[in-house]
N, C-alpha and C. Protein backbone atom coordinates (compact mmCIF):
# COMPACT_ATOMS: atom_id res chain seq x y z
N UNK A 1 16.66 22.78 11.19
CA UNK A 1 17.85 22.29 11.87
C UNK A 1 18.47 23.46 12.63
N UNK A 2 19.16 23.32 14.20
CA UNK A 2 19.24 24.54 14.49
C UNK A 2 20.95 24.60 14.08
N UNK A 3 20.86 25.92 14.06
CA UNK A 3 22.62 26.31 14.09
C UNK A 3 22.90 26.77 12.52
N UNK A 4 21.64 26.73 11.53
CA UNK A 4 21.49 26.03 9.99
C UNK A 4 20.48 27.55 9.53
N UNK A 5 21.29 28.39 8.41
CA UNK A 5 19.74 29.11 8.27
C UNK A 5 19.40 28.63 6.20
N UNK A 6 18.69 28.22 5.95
CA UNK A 6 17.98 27.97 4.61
C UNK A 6 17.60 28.82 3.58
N UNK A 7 18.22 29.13 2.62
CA UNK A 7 17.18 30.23 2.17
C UNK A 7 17.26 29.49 0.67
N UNK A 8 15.94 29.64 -0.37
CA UNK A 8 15.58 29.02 -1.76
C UNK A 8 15.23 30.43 -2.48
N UNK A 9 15.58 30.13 -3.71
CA UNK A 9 14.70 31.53 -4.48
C UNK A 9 13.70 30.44 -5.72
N UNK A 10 13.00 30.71 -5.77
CA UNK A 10 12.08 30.05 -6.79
C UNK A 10 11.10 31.02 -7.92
N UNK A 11 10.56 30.82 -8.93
CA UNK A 11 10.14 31.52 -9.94
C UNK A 11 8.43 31.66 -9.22
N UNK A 12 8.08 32.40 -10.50
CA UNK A 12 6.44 32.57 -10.29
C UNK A 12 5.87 31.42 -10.07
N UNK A 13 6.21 30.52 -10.25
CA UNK A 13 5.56 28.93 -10.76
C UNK A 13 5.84 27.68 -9.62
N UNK A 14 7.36 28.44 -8.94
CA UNK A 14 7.20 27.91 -8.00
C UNK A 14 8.46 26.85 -8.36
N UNK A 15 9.07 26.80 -9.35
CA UNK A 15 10.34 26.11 -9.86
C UNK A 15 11.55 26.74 -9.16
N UNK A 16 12.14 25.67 -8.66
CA UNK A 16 13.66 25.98 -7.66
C UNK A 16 14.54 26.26 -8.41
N UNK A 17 15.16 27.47 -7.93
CA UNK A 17 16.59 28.35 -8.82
C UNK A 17 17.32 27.58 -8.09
N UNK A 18 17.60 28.44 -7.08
CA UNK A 18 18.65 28.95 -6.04
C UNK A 18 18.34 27.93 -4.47
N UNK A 19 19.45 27.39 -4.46
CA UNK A 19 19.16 26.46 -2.83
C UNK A 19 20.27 27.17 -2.13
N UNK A 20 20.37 27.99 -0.79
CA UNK A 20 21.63 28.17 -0.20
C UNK A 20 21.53 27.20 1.32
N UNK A 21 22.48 26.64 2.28
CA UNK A 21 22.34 26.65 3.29
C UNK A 21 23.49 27.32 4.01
N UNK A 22 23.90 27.54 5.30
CA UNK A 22 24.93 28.02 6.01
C UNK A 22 24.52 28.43 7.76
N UNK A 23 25.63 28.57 7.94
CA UNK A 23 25.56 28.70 9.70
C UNK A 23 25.27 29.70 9.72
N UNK A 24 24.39 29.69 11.08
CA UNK A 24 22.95 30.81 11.74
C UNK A 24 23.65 32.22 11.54
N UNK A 25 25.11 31.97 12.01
CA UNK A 25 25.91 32.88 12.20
C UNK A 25 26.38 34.10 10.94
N UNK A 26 26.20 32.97 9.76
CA UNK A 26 26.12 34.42 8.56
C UNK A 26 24.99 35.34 8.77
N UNK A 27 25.07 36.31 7.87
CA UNK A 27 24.44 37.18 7.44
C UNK A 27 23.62 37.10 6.39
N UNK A 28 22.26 37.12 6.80
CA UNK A 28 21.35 37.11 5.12
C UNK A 28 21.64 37.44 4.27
N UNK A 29 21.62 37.30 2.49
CA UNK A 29 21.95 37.82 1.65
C UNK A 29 21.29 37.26 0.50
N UNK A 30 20.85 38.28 -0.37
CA UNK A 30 20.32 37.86 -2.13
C UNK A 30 21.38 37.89 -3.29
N UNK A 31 22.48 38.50 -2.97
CA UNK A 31 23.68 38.97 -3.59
C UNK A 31 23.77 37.90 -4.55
N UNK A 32 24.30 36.54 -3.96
CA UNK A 32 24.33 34.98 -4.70
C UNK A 32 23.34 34.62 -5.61
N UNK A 33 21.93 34.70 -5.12
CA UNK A 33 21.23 34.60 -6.34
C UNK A 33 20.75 35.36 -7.31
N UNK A 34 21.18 36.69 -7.08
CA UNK A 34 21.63 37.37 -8.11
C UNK A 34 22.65 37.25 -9.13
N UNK A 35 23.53 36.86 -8.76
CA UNK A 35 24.74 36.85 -9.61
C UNK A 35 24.47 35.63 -10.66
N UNK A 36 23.65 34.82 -9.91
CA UNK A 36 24.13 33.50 -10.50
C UNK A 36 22.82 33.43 -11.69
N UNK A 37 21.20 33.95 -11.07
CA UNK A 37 20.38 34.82 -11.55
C UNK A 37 20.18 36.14 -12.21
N UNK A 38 20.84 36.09 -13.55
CA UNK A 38 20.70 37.83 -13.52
C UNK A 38 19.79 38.26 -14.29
N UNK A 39 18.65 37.21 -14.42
CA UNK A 39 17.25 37.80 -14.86
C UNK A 39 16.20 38.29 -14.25
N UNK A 40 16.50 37.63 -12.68
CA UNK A 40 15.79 38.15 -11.81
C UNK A 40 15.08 39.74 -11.49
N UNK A 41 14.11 39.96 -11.63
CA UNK A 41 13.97 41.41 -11.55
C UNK A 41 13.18 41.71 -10.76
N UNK A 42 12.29 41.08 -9.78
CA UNK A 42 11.88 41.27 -8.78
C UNK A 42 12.25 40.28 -7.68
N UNK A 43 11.57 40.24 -6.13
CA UNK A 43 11.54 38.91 -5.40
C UNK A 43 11.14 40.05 -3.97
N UNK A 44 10.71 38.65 -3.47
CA UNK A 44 9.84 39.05 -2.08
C UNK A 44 10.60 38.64 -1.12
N UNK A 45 10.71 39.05 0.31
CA UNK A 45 11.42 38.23 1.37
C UNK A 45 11.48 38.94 2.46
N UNK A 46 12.05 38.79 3.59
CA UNK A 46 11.48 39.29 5.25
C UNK A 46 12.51 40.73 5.61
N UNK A 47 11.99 41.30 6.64
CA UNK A 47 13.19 42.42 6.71
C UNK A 47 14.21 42.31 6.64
N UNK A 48 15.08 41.04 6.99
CA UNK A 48 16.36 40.57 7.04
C UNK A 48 16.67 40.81 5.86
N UNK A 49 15.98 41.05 4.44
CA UNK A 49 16.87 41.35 3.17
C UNK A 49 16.78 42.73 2.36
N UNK A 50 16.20 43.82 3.47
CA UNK A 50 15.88 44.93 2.97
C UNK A 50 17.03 45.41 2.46
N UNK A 51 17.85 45.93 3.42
CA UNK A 51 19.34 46.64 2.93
C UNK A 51 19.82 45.99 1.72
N UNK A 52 20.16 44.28 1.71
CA UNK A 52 21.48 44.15 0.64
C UNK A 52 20.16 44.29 -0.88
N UNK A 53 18.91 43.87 -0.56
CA UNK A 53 17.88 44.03 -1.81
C UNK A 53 17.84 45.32 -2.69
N UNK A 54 17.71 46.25 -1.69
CA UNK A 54 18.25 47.41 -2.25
C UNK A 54 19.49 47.67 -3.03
N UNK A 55 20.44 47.17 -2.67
CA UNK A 55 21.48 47.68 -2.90
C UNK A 55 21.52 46.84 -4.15
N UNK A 56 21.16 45.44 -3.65
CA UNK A 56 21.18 44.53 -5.37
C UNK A 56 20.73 44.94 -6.74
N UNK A 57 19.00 45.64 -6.44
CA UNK A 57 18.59 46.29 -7.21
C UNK A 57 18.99 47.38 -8.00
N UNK A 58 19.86 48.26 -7.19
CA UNK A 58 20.81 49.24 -8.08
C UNK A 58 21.80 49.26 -8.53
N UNK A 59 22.05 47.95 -8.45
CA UNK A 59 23.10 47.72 -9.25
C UNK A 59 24.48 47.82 -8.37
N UNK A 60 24.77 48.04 -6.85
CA UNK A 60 25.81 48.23 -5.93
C UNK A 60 25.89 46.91 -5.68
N UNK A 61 27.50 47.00 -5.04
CA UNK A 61 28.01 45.60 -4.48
C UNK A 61 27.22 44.89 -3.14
């Protein structure tokens, strides 16, 4: 859908955590399914989530 960006986090298996949607106009982010996930300890995803991934991973805001 345009104007719409999608993002899901799902397990090894392929089972749906995390559904987000929002306008094109935000900013990518893993922050949310982290928080809401806090077993998560790895995850894969496109350059768009290098910076905040990092930062998730160490534990920064």
């Amino acid at each position: 859908v345009k104007g719409h960006q999608r993002h899901s986090v799902v397990d090894l298996l392929g089972n749906l955590l995390h559904v987000s949607v929002h306008a094109a106009n935000c900013s990518d982010t893993v922050a949310g399914a982290a928080e809401r996930h806090p077993s998560i300890e790895a995850f894969s995803g496109d350059a768009g989530y290098r910076g905040t991934a990092v930062r998730v991973i160490a534990g920064q805001p």
